[in-house]
Protein backbone atom coordinates (compact mmCIF):
# COMPACT_ATOMS: atom_id res chain seq x y z
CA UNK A 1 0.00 0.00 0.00
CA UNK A 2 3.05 2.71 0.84
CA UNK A 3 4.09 2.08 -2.72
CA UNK A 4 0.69 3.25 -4.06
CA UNK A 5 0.38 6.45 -1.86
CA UNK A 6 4.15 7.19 -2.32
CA UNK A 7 3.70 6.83 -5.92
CA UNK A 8 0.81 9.41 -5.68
CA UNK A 9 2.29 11.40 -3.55
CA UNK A 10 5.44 11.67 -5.50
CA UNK A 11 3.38 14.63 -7.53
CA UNK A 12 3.21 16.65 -5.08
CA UNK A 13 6.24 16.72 -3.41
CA UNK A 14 7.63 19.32 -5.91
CA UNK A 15 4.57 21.57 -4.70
CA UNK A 16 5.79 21.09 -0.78
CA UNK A 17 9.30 21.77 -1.86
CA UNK A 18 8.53 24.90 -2.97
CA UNK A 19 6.42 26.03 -0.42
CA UNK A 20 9.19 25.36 2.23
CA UNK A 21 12.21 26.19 -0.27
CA UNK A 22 15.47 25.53 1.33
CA UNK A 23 14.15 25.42 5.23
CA UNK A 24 13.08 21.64 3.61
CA UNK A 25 15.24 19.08 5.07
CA UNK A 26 13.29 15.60 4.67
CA UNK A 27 9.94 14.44 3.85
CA UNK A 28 8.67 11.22 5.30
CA UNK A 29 5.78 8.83 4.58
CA UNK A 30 3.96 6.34 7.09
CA UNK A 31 1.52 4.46 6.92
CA UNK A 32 0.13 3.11 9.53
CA UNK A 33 -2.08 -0.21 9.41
CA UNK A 34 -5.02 -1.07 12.17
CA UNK A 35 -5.97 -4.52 9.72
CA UNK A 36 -2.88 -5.51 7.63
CA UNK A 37 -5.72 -6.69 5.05
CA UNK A 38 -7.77 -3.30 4.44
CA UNK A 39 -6.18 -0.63 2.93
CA UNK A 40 -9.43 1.22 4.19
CA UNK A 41 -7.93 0.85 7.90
CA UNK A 42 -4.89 2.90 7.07
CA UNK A 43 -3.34 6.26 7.98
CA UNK A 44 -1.05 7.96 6.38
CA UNK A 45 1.05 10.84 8.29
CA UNK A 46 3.68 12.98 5.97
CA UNK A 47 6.57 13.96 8.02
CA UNK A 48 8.09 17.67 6.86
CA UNK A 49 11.80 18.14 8.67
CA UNK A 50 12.51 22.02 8.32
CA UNK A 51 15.00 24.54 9.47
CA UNK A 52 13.14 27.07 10.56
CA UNK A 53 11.75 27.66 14.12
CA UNK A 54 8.51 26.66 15.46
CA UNK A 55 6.61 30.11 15.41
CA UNK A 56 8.08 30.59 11.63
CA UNK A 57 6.23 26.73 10.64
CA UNK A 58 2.66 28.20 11.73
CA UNK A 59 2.99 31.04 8.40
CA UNK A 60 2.85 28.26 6.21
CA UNK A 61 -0.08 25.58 7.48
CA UNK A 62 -2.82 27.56 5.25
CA UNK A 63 -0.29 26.90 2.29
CA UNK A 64 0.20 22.96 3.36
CA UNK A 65 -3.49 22.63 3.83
CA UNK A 66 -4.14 23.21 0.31
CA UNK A 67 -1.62 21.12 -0.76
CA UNK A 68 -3.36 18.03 1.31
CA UNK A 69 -7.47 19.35 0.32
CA UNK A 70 -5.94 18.68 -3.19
CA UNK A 71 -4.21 14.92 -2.29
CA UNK A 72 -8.01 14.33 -0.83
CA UNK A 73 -10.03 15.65 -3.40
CA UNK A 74 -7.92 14.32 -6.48
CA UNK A 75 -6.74 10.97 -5.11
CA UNK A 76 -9.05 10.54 -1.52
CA UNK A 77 -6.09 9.87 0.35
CA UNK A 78 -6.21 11.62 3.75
CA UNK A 79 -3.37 12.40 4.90
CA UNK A 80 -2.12 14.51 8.11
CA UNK A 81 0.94 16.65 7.69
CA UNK A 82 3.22 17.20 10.74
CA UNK A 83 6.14 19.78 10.30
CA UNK A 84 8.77 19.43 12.50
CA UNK A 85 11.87 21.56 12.95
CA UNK A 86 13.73 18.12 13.89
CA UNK A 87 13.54 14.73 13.89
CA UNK A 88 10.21 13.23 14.89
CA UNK A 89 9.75 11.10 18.11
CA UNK A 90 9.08 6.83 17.76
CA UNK A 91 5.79 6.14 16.45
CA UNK A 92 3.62 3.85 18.66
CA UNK A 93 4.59 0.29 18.30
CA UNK A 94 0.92 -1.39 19.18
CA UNK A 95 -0.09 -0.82 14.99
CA UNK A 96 2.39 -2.00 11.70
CA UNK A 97 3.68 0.83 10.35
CA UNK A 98 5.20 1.46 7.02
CA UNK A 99 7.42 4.37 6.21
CA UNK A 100 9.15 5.56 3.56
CA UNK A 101 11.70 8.85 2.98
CA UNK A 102 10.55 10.53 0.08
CA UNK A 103 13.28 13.27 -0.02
CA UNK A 104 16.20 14.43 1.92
CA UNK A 105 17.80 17.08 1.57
CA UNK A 106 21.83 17.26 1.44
CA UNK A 107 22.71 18.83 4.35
CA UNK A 108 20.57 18.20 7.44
CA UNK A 109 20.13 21.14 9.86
CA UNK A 110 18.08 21.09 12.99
CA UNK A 111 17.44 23.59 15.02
CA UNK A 112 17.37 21.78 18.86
């Protein structure tokens, strides 16, 4: 199923790496699975890793929003974007999870 959505989602990546320019540091798909057998019982979560801090990431949510109406409307994948300015904590452990990097950049830079 990740190879589906990342497949999709591959089109609009170029849209997302624009919006966040060179603040984008790595984009990351999971999927997350509540019945291994229905692709109906799945989540997907995209993962944004920028350089920029926390009260900068806020300016640019109507931006991402529209990017993710148009993933729903055009493909009805929903999806939930989370922006980060670092690495993102473990996901829970209870569900299978799939996940995929979809683009990093060269250089990583966190802010802590």
């Amino acid at each position: 199923m990740l190879e589906n959505i990342q497949s999709i989602f591959m089109k609009y990546l170029p849209r997302i790496q624009k919006l966040y320019g060179r603040h984008l540091r790595e984009v990351v798909l999971q999927c997350t699975h509540r019945d291994e057998n229905s692709a109906d019982e799945a989540d997907v979560t995209v993962l944004i890793l920028v350089d920029m801090p926390d009260e900068t990431i806020e300016q640019y949510s109507e931006s991402l929003s529209v990017i993710c109406t148009d993933l729903i409307i055009e493909h009805s994948i929903w999806v939930n974007p989370v922006v980060k300015n670092k690495k993102p904590i473990e996901f829970a452990e209870t569900m299978s999870n799939e996940q995929n990097v979809v683009y990093e950049a060269d250089e990583k830079i966190y802010l802590e």
